[in-house]
C-alpha atoms as a PDB file:
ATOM      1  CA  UNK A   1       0.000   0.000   0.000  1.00  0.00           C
ATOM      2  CA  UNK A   2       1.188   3.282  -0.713  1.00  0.00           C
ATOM      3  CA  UNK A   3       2.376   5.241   2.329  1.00  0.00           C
ATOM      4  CA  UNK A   4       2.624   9.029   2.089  1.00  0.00           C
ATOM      5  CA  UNK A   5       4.576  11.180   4.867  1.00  0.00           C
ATOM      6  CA  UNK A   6       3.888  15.326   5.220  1.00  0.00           C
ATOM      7  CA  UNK A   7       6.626  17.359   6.522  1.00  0.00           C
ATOM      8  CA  UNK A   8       7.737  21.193   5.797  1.00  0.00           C
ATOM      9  CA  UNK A   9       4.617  22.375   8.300  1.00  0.00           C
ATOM     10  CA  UNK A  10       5.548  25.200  10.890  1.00  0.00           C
ATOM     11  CA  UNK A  11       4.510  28.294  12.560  1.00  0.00           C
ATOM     12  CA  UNK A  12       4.721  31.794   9.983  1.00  0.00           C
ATOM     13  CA  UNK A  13       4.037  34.814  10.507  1.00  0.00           C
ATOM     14  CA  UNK A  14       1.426  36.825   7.568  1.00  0.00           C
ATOM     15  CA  UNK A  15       3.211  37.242   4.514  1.00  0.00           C
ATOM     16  CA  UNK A  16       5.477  34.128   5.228  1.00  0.00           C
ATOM     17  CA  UNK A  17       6.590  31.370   3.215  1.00  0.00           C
ATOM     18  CA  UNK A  18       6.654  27.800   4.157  1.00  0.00           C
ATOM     19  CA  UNK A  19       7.639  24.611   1.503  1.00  0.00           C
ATOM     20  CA  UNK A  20       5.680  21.599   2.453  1.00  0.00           C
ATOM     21  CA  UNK A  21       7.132  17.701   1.362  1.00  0.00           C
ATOM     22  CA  UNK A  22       4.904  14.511   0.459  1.00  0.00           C
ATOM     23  CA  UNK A  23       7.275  11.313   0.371  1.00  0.00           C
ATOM     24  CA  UNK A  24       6.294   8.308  -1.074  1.00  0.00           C
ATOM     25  CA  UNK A  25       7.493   4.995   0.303  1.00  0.00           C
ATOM     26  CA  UNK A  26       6.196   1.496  -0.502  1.00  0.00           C
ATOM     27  CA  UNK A  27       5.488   2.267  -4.234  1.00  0.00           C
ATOM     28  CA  UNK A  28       6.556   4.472  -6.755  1.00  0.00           C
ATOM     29  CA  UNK A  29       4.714   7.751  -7.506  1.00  0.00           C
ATOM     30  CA  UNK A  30       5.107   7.746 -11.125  1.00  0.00           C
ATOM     31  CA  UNK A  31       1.187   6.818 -11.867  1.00  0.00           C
ATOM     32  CA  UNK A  32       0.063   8.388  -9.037  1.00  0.00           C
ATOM     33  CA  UNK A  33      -1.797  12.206  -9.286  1.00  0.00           C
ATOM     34  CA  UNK A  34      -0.972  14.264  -5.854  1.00  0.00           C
ATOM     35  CA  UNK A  35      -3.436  16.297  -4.354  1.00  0.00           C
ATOM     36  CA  UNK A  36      -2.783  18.553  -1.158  1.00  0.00           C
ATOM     37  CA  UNK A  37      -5.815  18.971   1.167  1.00  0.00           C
ATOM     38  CA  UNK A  38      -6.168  20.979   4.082  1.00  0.00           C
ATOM     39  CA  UNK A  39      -8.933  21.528   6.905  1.00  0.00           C
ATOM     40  CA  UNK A  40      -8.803  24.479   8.975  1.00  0.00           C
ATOM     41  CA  UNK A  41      -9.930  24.741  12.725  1.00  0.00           C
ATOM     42  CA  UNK A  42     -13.887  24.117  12.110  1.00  0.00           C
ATOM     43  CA  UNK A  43     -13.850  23.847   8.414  1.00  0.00           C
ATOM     44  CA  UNK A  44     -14.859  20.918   5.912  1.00  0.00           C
ATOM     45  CA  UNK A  45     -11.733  19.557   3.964  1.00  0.00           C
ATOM     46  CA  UNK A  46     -10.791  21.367   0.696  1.00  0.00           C
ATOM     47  CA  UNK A  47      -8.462  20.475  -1.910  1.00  0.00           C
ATOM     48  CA  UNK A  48      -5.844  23.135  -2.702  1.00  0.00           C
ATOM     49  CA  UNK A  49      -3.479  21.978  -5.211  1.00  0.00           C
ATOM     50  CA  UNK A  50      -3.116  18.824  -7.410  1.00  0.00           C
ATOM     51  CA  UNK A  51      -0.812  17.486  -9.553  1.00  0.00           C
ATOM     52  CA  UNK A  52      -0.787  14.761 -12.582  1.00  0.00           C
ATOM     53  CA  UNK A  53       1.702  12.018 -12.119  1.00  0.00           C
ATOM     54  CA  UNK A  54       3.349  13.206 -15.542  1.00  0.00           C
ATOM     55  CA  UNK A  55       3.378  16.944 -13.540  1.00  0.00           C
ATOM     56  CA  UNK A  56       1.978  18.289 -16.768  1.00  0.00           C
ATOM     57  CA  UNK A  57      -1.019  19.434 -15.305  1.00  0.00           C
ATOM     58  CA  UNK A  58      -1.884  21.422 -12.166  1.00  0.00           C
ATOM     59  CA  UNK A  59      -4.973  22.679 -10.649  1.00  0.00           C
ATOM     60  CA  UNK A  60      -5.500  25.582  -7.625  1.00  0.00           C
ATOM     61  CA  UNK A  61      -8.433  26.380  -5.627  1.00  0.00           C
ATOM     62  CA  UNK A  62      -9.115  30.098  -6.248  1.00  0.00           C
ATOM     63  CA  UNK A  63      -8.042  30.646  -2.615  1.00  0.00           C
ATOM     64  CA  UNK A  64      -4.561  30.210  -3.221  1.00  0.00           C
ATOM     65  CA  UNK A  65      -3.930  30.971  -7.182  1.00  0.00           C
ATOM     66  CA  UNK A  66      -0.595  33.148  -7.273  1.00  0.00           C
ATOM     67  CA  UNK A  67       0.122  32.442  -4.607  1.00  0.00           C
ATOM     68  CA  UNK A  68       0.872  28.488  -4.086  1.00  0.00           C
ATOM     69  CA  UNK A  69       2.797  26.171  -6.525  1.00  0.00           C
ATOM     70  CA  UNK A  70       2.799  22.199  -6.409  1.00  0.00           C
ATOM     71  CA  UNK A  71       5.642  20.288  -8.125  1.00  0.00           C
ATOM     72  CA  UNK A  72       6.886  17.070  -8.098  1.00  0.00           C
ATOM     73  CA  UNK A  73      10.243  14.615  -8.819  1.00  0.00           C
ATOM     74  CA  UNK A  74       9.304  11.791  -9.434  1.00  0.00           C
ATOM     75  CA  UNK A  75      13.088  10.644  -9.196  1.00  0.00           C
ATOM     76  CA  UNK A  76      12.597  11.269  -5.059  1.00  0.00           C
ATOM     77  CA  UNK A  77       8.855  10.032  -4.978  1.00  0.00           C
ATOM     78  CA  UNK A  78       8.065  13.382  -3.514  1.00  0.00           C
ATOM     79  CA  UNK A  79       5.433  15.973  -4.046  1.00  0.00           C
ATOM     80  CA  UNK A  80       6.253  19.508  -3.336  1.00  0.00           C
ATOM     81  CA  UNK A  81       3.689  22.424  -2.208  1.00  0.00           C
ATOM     82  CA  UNK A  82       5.661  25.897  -2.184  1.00  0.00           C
ATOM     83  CA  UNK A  83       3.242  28.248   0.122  1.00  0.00           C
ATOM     84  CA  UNK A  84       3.966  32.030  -0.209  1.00  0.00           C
ATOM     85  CA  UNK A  85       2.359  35.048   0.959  1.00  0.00           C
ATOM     86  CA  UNK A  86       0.724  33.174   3.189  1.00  0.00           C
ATOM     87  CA  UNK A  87      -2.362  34.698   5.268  1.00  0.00           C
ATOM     88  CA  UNK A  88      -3.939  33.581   8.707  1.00  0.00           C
ATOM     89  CA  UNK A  89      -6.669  31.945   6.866  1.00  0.00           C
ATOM     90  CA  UNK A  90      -4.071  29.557   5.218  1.00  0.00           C
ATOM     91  CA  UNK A  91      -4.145  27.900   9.132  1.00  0.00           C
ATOM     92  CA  UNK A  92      -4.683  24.136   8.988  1.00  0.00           C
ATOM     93  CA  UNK A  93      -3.648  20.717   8.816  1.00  0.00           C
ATOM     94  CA  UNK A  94      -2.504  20.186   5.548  1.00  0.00           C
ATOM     95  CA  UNK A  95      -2.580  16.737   3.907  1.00  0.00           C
ATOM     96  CA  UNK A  96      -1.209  14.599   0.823  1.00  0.00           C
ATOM     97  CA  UNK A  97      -3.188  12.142  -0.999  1.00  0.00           C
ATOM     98  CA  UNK A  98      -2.627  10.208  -4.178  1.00  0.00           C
ATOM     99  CA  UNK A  99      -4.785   8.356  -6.424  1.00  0.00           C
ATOM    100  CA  UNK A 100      -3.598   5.875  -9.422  1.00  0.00           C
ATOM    101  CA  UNK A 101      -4.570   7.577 -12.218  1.00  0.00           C
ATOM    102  CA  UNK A 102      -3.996   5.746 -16.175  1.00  0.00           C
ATOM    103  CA  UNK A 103      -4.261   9.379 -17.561  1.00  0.00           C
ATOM    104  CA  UNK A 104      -1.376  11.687 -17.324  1.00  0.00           C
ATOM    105  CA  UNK A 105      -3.091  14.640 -17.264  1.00  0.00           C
ATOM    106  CA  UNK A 106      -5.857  13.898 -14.693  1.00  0.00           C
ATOM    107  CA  UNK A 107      -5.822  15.891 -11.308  1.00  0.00           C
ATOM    108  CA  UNK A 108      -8.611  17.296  -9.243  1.00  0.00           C
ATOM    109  CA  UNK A 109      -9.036  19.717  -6.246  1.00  0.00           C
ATOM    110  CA  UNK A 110     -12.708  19.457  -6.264  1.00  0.00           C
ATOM    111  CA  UNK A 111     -14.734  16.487  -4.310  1.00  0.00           C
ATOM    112  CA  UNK A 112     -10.462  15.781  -3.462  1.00  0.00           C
ATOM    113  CA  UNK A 113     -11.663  13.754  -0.240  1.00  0.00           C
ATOM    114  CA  UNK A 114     -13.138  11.402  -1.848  1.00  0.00           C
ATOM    115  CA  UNK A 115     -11.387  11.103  -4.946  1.00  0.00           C
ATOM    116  CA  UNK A 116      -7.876   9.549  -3.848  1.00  0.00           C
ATOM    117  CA  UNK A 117      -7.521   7.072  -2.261  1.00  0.00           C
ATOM    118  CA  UNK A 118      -4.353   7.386  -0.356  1.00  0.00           C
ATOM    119  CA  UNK A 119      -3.497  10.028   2.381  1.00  0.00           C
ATOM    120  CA  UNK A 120      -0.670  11.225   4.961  1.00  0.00           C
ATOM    121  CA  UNK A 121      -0.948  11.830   8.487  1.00  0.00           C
ATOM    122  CA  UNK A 122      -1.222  15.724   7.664  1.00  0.00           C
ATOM    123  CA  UNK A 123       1.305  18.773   9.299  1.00  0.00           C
ATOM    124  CA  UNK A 124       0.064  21.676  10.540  1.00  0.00           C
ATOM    125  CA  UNK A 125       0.374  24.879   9.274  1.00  0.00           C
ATOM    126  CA  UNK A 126       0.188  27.750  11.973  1.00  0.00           C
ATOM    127  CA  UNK A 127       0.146  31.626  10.369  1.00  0.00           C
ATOM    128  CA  UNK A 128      -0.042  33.994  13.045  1.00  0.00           C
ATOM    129  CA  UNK A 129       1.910  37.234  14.280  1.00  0.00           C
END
């Protein structure tokens, strides 16, 4: 089974920037489109960011456009989610999931929790003065 492992997640303060990791152990990545989720304090789950296990194609949630960029290397088996400018509401526990995927191109941040099948243990992401 796929095993996914957050890291990167911190306290910032407004206007910060933070780089959170998704490693892959168990199984390779390669066919694999990423997604990053979070859930703030008394929120539903929302995707953010996803990624295509080719990396050709991304998607944001309007709430971060500009201002977040996913990546991945496949040669690591890691995921990448660069978070700048970052704002208070950005405050959450921020997960990785991954679902098999036979189409390079496919990635989705909408209906995200229930759409891949494999997730991380989440970090938290703190962004307060």
């Amino acid at each position: 089974q796929l095993q996914l492992v957050e890291s990167g997640g911190g306290l910032v303060q407004p206007g910060g920037s933070l780089r959170l990791s998704c490693a892959a152990s168990a199984f390779s990545l390669d066919y694999y489109a990423v997604v990053w989720i979070r859930q703030a304090p008394g929120k539903e789950r929302e995707g953010v960011s996803c990624i295509s296990n080719s990396g050709g194609s991304t998607n944001y949630a309007d709430s971060v456009k500009g201002r977040f960029t996913i990546s991945r290397d496949n040669a690591k088996n890691t995921v990448y989610l660069q978070m700048n400018s970052l704002k208070p509401e950005d405050t959450g526990v921020y997960y990785c999931a991954a679902q098999w995927s036979p189409d390079p191109h496919w990635c989705t941040v909408a209906a995200a929790e229930a759409r891949y099948a494999s997730w991380g243990q989440g970090t938290l992401i703190t962004v307060a003065s």
